[in-house]
C-alpha atoms as a PDB file:
ATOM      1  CA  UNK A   1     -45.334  27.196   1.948  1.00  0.00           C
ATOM      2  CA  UNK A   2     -43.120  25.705   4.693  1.00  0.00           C
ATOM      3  CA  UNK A   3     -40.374  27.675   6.674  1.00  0.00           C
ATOM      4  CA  UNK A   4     -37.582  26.007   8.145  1.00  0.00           C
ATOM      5  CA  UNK A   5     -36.030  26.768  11.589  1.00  0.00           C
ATOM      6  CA  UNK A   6     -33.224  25.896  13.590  1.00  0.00           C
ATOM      7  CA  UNK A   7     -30.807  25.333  10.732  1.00  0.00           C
ATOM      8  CA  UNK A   8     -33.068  23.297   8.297  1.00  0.00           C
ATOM      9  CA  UNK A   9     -34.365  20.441  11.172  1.00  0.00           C
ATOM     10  CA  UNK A  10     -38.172  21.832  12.278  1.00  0.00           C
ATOM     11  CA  UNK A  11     -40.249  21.927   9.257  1.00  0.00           C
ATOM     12  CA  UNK A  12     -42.685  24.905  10.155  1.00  0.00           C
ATOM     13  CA  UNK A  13     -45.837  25.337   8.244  1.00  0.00           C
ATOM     14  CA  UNK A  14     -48.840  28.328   8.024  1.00  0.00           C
ATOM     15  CA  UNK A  15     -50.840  25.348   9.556  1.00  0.00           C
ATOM     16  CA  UNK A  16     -48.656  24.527  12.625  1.00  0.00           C
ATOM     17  CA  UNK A  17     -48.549  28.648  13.013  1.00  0.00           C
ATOM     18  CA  UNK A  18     -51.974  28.867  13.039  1.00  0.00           C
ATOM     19  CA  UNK A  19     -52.874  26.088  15.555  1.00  0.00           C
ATOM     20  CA  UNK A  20     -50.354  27.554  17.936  1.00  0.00           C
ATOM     21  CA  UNK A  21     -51.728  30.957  17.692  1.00  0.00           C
ATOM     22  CA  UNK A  22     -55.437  29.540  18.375  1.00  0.00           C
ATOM     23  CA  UNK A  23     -54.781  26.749  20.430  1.00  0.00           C
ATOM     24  CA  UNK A  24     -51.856  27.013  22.602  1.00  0.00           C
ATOM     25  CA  UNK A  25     -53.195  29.144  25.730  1.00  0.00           C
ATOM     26  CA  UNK A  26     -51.010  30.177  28.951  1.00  0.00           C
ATOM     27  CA  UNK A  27     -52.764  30.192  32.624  1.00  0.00           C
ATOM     28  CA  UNK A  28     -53.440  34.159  31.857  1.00  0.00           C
ATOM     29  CA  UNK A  29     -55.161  33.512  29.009  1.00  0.00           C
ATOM     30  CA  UNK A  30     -57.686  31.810  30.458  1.00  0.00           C
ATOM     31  CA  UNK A  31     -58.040  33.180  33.849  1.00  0.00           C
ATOM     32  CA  UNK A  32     -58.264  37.083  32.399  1.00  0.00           C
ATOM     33  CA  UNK A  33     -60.697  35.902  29.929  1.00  0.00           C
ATOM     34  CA  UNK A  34     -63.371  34.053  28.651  1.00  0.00           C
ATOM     35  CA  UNK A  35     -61.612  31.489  26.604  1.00  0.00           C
ATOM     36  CA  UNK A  36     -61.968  29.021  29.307  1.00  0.00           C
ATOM     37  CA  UNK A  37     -65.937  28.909  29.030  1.00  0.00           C
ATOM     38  CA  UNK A  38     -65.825  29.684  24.865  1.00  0.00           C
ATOM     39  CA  UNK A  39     -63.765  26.379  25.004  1.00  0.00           C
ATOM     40  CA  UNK A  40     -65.960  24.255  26.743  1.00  0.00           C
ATOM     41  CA  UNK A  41     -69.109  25.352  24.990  1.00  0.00           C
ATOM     42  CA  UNK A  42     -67.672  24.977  22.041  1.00  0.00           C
ATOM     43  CA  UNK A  43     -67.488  20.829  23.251  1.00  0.00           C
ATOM     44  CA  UNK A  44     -71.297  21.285  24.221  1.00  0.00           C
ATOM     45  CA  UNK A  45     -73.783  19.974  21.262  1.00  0.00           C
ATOM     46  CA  UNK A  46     -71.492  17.741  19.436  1.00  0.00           C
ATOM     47  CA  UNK A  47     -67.784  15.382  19.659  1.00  0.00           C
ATOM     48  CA  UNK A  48     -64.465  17.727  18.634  1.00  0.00           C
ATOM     49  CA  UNK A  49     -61.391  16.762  17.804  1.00  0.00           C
ATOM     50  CA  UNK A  50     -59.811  20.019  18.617  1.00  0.00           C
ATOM     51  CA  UNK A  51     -57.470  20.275  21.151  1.00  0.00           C
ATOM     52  CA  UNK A  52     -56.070  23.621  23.667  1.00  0.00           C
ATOM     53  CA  UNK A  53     -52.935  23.290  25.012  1.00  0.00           C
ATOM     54  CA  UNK A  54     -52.467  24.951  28.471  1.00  0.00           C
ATOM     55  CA  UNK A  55     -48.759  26.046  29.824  1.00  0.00           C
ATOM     56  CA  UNK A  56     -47.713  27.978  32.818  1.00  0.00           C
ATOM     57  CA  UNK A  57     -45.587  30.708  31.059  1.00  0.00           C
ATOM     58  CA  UNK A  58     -43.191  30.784  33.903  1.00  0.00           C
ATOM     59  CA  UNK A  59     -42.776  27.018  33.791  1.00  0.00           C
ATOM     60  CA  UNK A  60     -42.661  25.828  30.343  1.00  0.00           C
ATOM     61  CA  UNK A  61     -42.727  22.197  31.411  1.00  0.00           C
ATOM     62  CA  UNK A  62     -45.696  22.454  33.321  1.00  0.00           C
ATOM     63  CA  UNK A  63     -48.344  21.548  30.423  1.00  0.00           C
ATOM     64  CA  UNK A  64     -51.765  20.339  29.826  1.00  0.00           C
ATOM     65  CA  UNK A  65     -53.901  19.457  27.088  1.00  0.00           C
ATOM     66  CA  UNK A  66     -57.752  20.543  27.230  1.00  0.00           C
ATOM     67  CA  UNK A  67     -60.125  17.903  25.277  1.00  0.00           C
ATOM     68  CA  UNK A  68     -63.211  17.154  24.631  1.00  0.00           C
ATOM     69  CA  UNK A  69     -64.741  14.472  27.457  1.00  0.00           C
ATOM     70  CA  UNK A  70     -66.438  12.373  24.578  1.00  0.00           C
ATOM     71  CA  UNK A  71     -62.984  12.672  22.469  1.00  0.00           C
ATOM     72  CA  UNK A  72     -60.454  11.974  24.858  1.00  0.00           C
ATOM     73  CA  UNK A  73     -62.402   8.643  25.862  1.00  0.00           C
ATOM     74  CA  UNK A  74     -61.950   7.701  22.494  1.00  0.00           C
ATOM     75  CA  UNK A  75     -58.907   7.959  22.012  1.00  0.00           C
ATOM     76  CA  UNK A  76     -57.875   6.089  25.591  1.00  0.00           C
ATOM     77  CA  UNK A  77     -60.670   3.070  24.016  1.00  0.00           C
ATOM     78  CA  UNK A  78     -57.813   3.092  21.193  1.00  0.00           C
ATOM     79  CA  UNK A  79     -54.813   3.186  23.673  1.00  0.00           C
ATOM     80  CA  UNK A  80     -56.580  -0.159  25.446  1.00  0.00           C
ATOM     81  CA  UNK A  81     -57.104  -2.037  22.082  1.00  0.00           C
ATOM     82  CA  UNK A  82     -53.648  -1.183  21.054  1.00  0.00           C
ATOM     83  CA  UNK A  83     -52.570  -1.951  24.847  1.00  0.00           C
ATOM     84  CA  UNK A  84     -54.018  -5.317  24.982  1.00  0.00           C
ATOM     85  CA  UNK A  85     -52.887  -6.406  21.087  1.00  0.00           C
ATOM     86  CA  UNK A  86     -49.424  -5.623  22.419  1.00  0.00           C
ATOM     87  CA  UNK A  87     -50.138  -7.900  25.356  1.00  0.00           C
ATOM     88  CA  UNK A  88     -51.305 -10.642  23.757  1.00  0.00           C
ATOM     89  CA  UNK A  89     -48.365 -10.458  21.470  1.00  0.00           C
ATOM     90  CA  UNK A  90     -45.849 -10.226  23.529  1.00  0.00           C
ATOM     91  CA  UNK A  91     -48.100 -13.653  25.411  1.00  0.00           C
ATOM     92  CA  UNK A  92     -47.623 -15.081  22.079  1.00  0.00           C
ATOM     93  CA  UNK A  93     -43.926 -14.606  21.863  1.00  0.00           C
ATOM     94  CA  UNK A  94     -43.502 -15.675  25.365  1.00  0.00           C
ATOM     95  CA  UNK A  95     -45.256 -19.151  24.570  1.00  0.00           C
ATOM     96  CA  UNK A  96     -43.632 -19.506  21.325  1.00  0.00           C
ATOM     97  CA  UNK A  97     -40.161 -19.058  22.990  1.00  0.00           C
ATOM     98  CA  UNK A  98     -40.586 -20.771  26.607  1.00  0.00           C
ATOM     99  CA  UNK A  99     -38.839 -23.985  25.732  1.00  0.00           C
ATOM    100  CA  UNK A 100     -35.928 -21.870  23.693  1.00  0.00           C
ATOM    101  CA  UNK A 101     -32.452 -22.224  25.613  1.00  0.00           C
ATOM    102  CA  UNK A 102     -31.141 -18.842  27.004  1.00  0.00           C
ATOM    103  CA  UNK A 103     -28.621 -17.183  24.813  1.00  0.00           C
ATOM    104  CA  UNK A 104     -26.905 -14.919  27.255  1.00  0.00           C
ATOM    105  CA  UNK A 105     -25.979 -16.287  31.025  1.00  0.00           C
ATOM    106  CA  UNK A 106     -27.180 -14.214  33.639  1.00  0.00           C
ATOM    107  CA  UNK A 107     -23.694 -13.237  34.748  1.00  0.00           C
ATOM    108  CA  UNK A 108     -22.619 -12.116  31.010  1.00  0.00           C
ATOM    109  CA  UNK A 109     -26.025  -9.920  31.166  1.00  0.00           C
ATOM    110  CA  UNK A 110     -24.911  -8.300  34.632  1.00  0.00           C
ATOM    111  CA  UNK A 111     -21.212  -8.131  33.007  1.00  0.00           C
ATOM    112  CA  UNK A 112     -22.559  -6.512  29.442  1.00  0.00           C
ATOM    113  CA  UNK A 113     -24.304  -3.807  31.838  1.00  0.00           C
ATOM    114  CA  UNK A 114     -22.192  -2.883  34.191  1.00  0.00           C
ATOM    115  CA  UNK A 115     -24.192  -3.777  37.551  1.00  0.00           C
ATOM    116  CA  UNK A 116     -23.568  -4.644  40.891  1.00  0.00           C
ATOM    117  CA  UNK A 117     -25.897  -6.446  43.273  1.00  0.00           C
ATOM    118  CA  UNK A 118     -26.397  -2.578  44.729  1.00  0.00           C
ATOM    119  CA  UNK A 119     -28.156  -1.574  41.327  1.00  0.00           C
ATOM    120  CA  UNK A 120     -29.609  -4.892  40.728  1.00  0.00           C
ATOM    121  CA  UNK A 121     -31.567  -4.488  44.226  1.00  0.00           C
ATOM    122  CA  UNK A 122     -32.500  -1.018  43.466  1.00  0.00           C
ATOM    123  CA  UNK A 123     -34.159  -2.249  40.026  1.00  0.00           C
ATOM    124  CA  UNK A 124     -35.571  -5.024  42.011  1.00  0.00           C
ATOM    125  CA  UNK A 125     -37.413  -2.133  44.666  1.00  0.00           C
ATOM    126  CA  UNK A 126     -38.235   0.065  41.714  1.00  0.00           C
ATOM    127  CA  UNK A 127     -40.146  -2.920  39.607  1.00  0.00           C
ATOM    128  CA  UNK A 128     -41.942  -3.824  43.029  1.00  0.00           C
ATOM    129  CA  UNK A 129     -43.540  -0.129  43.565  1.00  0.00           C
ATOM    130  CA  UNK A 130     -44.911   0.087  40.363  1.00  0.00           C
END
């Protein structure tokens, strides 16, 4: 049986209760008790799926998630795959389109968007840090 809250828009269910009764942990509940080392045994003789999440209570934003080592690396082997089918692609598209004419002039682009040669600069420095 699902409840609803806030007005009808979060579909709440006995399931997504229970995993944030057992698996959503604050700083305290790990550092006053032994949940910490129960967790990490529990990831000792075999791969889990089950995941903790960790949140300072005074700082709801500040968040982590703890998984199992074996787990978590694959699930970032599936990020890569996905990662580099995306790249190849979007190499595909590129190829197929390089001899295309542009649609849109650069000015109408700069128009459309509202920038100045201040912003475009400051996009320019941000692309070049990361």
């Amino acid at each position: 049986m699902s409840t609803m809250i806030d007005q009808g828009k979060t579909p709440v269910s006995t399931t997504t209760l229970e995993f944030l009764k057992e698996n959503v942990l604050t700083i305290s509940d790990l550092t006053r008790t032994k949940k910490l080392t129960e967790i990490l045994n529990s990831y000792a003789d075999t791969v889990s799926q089950k995941i903790f999440i960790v949140q300072n209570s005074k700082n709801k934003k500040a968040q982590a998630v703890i998984s199992d080592l074996e787990y978590f690396q694959e699930l970032l082997k599936y990020k890569e795959a996905v990662d580099e089918a995306v790249e190849q692609l979007m190499y595909e598209v590129v190829l197929e389109r390089k001899d295309d004419a542009a649609e849109f002039s650069l000015a109408q682009i700069i128009s459309d968007h509202g920038l100045d040669i201040r912003r475009i600069f400051s996009l320019v420095k941000e692309v070049e840090e990361d």
